[in-house]
C-alpha atoms as a PDB file:
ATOM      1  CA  UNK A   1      -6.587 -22.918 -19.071  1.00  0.00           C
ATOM      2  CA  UNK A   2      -5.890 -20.789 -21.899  1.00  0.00           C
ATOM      3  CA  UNK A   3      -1.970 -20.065 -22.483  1.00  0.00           C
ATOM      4  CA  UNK A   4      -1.097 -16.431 -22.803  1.00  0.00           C
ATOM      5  CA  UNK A   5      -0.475 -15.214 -26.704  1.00  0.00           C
ATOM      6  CA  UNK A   6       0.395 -11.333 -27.301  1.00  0.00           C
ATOM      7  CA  UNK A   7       0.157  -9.220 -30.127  1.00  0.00           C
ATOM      8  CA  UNK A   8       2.476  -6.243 -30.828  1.00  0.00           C
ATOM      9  CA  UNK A   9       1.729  -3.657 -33.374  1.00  0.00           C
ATOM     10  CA  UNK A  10       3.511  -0.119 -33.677  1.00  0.00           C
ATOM     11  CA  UNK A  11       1.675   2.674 -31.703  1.00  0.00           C
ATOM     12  CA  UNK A  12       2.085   5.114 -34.821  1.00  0.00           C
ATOM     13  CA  UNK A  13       4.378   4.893 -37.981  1.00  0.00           C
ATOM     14  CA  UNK A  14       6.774   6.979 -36.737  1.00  0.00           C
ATOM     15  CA  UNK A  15       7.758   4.221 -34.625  1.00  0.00           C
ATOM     16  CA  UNK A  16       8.119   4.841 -30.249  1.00  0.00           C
ATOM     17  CA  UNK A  17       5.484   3.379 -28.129  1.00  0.00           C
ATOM     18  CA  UNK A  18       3.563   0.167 -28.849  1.00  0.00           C
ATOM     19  CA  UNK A  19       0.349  -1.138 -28.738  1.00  0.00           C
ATOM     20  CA  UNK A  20      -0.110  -4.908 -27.397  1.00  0.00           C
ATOM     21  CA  UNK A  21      -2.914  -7.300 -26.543  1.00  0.00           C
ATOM     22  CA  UNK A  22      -2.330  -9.759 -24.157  1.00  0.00           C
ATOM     23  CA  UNK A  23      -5.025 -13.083 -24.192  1.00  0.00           C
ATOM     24  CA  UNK A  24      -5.253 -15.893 -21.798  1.00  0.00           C
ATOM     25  CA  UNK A  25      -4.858 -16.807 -18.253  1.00  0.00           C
ATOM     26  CA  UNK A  26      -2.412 -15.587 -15.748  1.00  0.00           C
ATOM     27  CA  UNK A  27      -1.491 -17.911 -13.428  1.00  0.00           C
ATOM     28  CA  UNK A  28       1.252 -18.280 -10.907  1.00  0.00           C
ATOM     29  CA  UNK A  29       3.097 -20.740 -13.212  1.00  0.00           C
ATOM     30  CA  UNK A  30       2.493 -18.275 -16.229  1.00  0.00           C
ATOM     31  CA  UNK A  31       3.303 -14.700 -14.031  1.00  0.00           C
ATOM     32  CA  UNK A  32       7.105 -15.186 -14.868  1.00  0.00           C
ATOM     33  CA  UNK A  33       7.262 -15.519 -18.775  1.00  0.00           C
ATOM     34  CA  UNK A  34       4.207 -12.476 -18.753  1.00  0.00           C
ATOM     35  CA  UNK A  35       6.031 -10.448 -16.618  1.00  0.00           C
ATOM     36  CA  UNK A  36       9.558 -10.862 -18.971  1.00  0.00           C
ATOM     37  CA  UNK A  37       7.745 -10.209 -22.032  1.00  0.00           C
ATOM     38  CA  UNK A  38       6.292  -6.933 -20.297  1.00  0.00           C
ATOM     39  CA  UNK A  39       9.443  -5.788 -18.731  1.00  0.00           C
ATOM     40  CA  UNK A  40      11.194  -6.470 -22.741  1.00  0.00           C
ATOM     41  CA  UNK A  41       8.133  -4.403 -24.264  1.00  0.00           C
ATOM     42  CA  UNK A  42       8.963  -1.587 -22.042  1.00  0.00           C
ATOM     43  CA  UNK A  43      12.802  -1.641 -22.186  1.00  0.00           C
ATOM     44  CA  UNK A  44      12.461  -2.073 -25.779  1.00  0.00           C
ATOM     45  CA  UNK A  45       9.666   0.935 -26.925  1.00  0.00           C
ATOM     46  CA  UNK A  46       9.797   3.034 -23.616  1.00  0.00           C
ATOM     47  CA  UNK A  47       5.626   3.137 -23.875  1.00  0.00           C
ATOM     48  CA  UNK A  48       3.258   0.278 -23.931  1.00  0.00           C
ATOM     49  CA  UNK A  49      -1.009   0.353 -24.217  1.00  0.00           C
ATOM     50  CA  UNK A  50      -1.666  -2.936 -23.287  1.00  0.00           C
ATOM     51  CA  UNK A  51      -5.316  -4.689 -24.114  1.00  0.00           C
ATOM     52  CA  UNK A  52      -6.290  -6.485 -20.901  1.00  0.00           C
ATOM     53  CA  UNK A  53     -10.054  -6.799 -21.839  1.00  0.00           C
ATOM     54  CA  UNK A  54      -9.311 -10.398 -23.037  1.00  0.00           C
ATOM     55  CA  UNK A  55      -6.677 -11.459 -20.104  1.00  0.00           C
ATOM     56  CA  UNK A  56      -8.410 -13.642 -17.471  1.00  0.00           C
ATOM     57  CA  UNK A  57      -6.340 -13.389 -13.522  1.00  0.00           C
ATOM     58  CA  UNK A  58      -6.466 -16.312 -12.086  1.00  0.00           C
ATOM     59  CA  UNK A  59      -5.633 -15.136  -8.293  1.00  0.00           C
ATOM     60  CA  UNK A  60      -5.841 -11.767  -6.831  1.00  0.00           C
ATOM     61  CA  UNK A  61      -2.055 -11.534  -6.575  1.00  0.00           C
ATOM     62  CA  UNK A  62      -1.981 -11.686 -10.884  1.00  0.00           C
ATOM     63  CA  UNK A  63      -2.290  -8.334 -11.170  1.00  0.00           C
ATOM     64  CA  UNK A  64       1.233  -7.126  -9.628  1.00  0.00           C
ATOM     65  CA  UNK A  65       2.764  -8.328 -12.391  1.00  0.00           C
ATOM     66  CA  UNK A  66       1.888  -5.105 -13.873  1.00  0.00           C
ATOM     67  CA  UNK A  67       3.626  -3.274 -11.411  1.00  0.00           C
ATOM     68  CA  UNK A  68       6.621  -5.739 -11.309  1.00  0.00           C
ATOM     69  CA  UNK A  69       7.532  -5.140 -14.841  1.00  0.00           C
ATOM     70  CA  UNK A  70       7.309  -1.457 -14.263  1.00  0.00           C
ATOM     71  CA  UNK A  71      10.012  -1.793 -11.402  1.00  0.00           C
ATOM     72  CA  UNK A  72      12.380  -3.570 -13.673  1.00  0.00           C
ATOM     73  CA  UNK A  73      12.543  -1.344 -16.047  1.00  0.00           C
ATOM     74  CA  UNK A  74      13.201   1.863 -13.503  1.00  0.00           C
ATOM     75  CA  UNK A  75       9.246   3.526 -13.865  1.00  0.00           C
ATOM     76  CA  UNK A  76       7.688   6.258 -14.925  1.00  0.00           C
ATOM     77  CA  UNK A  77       9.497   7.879 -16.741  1.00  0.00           C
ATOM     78  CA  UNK A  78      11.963   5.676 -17.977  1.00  0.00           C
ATOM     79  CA  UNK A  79       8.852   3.331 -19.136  1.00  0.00           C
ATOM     80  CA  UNK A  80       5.233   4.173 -19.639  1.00  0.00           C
ATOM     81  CA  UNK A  81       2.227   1.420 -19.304  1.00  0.00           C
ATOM     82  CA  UNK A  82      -1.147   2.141 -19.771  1.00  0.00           C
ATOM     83  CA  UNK A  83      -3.557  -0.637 -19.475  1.00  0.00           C
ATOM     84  CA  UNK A  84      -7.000  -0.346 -21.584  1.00  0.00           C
ATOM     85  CA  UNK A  85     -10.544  -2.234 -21.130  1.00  0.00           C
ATOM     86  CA  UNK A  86     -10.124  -4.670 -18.486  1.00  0.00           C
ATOM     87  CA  UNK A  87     -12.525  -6.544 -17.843  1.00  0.00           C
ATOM     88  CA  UNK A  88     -14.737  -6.642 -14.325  1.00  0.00           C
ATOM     89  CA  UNK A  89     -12.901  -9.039 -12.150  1.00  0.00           C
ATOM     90  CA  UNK A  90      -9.774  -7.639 -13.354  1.00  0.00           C
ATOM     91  CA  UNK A  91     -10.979  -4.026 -13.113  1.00  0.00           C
ATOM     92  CA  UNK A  92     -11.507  -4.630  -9.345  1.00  0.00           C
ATOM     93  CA  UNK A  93      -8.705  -6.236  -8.576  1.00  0.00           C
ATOM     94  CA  UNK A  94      -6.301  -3.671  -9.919  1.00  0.00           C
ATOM     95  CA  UNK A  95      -8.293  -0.891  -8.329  1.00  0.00           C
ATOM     96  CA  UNK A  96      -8.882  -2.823  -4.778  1.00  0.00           C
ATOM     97  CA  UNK A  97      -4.804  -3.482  -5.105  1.00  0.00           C
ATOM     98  CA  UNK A  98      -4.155  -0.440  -6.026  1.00  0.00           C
ATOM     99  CA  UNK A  99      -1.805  -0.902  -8.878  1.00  0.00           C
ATOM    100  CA  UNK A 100      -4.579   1.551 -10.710  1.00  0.00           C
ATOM    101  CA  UNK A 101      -2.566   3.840  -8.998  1.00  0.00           C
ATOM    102  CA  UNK A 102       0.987   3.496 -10.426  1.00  0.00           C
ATOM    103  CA  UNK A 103      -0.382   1.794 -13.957  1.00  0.00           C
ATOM    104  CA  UNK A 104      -3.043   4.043 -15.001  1.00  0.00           C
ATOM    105  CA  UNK A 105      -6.337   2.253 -16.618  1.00  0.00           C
ATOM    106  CA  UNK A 106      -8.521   3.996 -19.825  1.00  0.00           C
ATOM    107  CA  UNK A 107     -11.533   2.600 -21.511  1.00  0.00           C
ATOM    108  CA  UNK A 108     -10.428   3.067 -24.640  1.00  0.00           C
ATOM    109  CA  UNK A 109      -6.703   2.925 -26.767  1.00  0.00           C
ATOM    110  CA  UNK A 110      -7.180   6.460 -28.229  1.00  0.00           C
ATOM    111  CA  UNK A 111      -7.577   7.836 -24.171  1.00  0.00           C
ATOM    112  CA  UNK A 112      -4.837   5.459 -22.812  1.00  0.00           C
ATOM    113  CA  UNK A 113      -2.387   6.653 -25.638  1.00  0.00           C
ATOM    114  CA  UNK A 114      -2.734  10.340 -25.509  1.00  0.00           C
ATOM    115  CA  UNK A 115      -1.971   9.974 -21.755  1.00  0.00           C
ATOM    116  CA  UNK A 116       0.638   7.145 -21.755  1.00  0.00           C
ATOM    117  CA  UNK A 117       3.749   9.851 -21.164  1.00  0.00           C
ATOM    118  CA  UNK A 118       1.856  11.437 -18.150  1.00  0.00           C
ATOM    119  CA  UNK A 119       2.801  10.855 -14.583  1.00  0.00           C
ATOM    120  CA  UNK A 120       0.652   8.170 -12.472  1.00  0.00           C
ATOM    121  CA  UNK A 121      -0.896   8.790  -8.945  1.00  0.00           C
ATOM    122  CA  UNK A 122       1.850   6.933  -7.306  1.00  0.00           C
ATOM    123  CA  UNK A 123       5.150   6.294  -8.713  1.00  0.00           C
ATOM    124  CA  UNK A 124       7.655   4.550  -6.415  1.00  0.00           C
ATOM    125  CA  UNK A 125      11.504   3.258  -6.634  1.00  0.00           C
ATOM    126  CA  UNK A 126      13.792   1.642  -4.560  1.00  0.00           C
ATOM    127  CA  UNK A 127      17.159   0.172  -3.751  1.00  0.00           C
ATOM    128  CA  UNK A 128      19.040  -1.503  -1.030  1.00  0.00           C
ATOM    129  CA  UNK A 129      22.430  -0.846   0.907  1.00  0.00           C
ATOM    130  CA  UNK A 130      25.089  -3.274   2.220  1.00  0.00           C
ATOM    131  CA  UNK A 131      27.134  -2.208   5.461  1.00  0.00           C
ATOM    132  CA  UNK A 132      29.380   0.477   4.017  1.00  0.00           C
ATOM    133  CA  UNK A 133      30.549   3.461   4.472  1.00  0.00           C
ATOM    134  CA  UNK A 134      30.213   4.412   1.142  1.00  0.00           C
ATOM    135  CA  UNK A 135      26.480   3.588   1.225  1.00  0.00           C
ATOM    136  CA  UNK A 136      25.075   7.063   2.108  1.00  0.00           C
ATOM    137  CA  UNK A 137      26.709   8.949  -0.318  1.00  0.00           C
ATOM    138  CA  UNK A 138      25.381   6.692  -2.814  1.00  0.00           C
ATOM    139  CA  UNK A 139      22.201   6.987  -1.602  1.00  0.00           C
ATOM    140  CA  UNK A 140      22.304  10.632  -1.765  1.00  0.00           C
ATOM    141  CA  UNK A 141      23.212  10.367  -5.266  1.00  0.00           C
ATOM    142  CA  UNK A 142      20.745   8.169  -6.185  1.00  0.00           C
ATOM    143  CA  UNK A 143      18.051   9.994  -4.480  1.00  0.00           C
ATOM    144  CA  UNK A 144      19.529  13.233  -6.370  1.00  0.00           C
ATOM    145  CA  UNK A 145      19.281  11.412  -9.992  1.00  0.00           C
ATOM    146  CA  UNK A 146      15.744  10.380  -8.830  1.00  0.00           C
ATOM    147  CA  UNK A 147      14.532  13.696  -8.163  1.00  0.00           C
ATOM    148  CA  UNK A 148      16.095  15.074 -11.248  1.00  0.00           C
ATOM    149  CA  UNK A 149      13.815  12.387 -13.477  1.00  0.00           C
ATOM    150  CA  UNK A 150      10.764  13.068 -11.082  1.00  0.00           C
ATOM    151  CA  UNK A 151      10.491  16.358 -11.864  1.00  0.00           C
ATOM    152  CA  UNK A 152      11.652  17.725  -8.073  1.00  0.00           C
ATOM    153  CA  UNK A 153      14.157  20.453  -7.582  1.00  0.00           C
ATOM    154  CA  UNK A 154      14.986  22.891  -5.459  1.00  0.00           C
ATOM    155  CA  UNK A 155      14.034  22.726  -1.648  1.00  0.00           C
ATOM    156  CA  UNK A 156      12.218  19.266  -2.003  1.00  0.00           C
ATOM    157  CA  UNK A 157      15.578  17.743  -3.687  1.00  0.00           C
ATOM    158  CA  UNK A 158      17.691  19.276  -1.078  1.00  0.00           C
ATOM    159  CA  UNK A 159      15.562  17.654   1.939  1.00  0.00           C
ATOM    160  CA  UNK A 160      15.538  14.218   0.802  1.00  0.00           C
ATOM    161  CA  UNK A 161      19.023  14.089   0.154  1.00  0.00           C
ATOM    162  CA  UNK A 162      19.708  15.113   3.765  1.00  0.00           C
ATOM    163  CA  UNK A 163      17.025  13.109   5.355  1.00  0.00           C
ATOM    164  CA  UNK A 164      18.058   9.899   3.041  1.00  0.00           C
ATOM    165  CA  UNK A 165      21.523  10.533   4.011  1.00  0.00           C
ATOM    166  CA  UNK A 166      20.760  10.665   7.450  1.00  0.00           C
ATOM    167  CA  UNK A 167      18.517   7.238   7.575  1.00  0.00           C
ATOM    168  CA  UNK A 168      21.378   5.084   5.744  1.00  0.00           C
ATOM    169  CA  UNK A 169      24.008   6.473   8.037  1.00  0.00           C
ATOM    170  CA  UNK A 170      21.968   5.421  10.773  1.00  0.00           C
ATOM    171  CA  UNK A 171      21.689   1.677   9.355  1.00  0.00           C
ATOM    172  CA  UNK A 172      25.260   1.785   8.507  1.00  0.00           C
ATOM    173  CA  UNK A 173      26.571   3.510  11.853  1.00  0.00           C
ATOM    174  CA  UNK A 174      24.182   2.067  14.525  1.00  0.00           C
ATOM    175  CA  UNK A 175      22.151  -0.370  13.398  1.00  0.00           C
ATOM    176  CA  UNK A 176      25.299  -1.871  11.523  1.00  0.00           C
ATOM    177  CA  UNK A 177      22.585  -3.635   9.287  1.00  0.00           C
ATOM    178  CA  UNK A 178      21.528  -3.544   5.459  1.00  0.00           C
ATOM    179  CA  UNK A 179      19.112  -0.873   4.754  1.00  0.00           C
ATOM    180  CA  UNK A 180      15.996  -0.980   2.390  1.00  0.00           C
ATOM    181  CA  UNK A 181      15.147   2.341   0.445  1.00  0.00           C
ATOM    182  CA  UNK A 182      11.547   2.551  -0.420  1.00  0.00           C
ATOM    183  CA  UNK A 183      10.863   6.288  -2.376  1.00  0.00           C
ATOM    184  CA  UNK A 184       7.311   7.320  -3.602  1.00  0.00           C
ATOM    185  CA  UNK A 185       5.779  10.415  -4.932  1.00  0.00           C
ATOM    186  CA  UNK A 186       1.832  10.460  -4.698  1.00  0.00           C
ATOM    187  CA  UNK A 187      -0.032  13.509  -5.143  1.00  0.00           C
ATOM    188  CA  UNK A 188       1.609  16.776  -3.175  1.00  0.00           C
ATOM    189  CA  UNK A 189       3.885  14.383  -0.782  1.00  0.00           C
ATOM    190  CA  UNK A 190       7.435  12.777  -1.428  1.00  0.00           C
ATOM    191  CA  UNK A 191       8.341   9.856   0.948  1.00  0.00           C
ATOM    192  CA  UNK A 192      11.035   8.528   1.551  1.00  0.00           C
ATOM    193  CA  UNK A 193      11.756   5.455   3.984  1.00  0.00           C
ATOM    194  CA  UNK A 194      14.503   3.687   5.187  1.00  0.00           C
ATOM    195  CA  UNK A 195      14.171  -0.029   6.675  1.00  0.00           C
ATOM    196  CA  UNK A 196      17.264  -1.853   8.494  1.00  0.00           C
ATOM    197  CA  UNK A 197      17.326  -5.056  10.326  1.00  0.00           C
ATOM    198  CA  UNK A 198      18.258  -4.539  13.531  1.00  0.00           C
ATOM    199  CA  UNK A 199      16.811  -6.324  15.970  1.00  0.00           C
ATOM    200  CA  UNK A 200      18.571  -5.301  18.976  1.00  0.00           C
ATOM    201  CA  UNK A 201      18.706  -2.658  21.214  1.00  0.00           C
ATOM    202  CA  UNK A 202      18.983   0.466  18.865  1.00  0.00           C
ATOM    203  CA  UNK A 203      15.728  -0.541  16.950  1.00  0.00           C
ATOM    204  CA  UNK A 204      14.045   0.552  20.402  1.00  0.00           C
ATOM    205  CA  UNK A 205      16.368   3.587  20.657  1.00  0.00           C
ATOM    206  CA  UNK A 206      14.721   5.675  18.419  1.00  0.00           C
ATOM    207  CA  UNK A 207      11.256   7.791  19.871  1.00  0.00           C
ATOM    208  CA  UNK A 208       8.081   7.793  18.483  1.00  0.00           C
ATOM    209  CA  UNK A 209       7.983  11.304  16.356  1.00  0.00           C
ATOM    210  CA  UNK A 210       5.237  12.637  19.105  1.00  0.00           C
ATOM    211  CA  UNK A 211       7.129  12.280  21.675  1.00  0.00           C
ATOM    212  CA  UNK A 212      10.501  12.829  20.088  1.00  0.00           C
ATOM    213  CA  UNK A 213      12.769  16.360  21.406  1.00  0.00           C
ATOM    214  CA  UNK A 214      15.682  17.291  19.320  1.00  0.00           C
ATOM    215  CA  UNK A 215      18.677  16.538  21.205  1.00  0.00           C
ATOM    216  CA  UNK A 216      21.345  19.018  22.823  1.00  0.00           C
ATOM    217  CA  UNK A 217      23.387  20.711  20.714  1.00  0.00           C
ATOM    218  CA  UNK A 218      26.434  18.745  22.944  1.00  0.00           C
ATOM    219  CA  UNK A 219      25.142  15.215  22.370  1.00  0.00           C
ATOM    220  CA  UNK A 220      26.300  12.888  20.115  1.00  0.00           C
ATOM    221  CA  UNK A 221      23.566  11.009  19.338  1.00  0.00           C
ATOM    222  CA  UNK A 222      19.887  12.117  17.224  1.00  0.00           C
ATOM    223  CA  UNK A 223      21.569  15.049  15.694  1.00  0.00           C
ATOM    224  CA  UNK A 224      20.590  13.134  12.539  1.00  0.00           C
ATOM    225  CA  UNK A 225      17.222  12.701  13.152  1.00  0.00           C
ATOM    226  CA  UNK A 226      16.938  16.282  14.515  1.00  0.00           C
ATOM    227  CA  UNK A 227      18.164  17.154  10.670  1.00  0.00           C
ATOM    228  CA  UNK A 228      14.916  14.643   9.042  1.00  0.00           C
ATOM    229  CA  UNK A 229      12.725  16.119  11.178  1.00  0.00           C
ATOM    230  CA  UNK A 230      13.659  19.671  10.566  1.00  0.00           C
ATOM    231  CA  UNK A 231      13.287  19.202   6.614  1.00  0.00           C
ATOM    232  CA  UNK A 232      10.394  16.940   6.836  1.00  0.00           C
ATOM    233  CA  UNK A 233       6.657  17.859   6.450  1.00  0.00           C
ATOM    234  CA  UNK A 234       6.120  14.843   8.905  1.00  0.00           C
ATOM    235  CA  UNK A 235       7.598  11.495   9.748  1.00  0.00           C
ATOM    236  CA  UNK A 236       7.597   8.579  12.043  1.00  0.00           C
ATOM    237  CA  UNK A 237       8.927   5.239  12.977  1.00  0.00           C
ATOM    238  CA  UNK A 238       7.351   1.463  12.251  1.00  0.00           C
ATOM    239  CA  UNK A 239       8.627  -1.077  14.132  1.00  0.00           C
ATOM    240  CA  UNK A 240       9.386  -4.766  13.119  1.00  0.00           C
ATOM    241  CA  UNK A 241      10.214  -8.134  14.811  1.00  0.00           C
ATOM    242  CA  UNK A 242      13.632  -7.937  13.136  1.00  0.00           C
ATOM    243  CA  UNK A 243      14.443  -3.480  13.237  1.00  0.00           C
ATOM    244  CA  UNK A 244      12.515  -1.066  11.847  1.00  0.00           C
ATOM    245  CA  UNK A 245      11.486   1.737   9.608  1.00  0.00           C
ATOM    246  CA  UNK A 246      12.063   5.506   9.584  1.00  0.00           C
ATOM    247  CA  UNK A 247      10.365   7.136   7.233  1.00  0.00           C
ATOM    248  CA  UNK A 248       9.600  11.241   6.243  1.00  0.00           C
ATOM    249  CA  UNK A 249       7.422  13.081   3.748  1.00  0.00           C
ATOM    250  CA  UNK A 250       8.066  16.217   2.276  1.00  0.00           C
ATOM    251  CA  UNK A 251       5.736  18.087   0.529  1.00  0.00           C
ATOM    252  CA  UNK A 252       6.068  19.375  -3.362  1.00  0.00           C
END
């Protein structure tokens, strides 16, 4: 096994994003230190082109520690990777897992550089919510902030912070559980999804979107999920052992 040794040099003399090469192999006892040293080269220069044609995976699980610095650091745009030259096995693995998709992958530095500041396929972000009643406001505020960096305004920003608001008052209110935000942008659609760990009877209370009727304007219940699905391109429910998850997309 061949332990892990970087190389940093400055991007251009003006300073901002970095180049690095990373050389070795990337096990599960060496994923933790690799992924800290990412996560500081991205907090630290905002851009990194990283050199992969010389780093050797070691499992097919290696390469999400690509996308697991990314997350720590916030994403695109807060931090840009671009990964250069891997090598076959590698190549395969990050397109068959596909964290091609949020950390973009050039043949060459000059290509990766030039296109480090541009948006991937996917980019995703999340957070999670305790029982309180403060917890959809803050999710609307978050979501707001997130749209702001994404580059989403207008009608699209105004629908996920009702249909986000919505979800974690449902978690908070009737599933009285946690709730899980999962947010992703990829391509023309903007998801947004809301798990919650209830495992009793309101996990089974809510329809399946095809058979789902918005409620009477008298009842008290579903008025909030008559307000997703009237701002929503389309959405649905997945069902777990222990609750479930509504999600919606809106197109941009």
């Amino acid at each position: 096994m061949e332990k892990l040794a970087w190389e940093v040099r400055p991007a251009s003399p003006s300073g901002g994003a970095v180049m690095a090469t990373v050389r070795g192999d990337l096990d599960r006892a060496a994923r933790p230190d690799f992924v800290a040293t990412l996560t500081d080269l991205l907090l630290a220069h905002h851009g990194v082109v990283l050199d992969v044609s010389h780093l050797v995976p070691q499992h097919s699980s290696a390469v999400h520690a690509f996308t697991e610095a990314l997350t720590r650091t916030g994403g695109w745009p807060r931090a840009c990777l671009a990964l250069v030259a891997p090598e076959p096995t590698l190549a395969a693995l990050l397109t068959a897992s596909r964290v091609a998709d949020e950390v973009p992958v050039y043949p060459d530095a000059a290509h990766a550089l030039s296109h480090l500041a541009d948006r991937p396929r996917v980019v995703r972000e999340g957070w999670r919510f305790d029982v309180d009643p403060h917890a959809p406001g803050r999710a609307r505020s978050y979501i707001r902030d997130l749209c702001r960096r994404w580059g989403l305004e207008g009608e699209v920003r105004e629908a996920a912070e009702i249909v986000i608001t919505e979800l974690v008052t449902n978690a908070v209110e009737h599933a009285t559980s946690p709730s899980v935000v999962e947010v992703e942008r990829h391509g023309d659609a903007f998801r947004v999804a809301v798990r919650d760990y209830d495992a009793g009877r309101t996990g089974h209370d809510v329809p399946e979107a095809t058979t789902w009727h918005a409620p009477p304007t008298s009842s008290p219940r579903g008025r909030g999920l008559a307000m997703v699905a009237a701002v929503s391109h389309t959405w649905g429910v997945l069902r777990h052992p222990d609750g479930k998850t509504v999600w919606a997309e809106m197109a941009t």
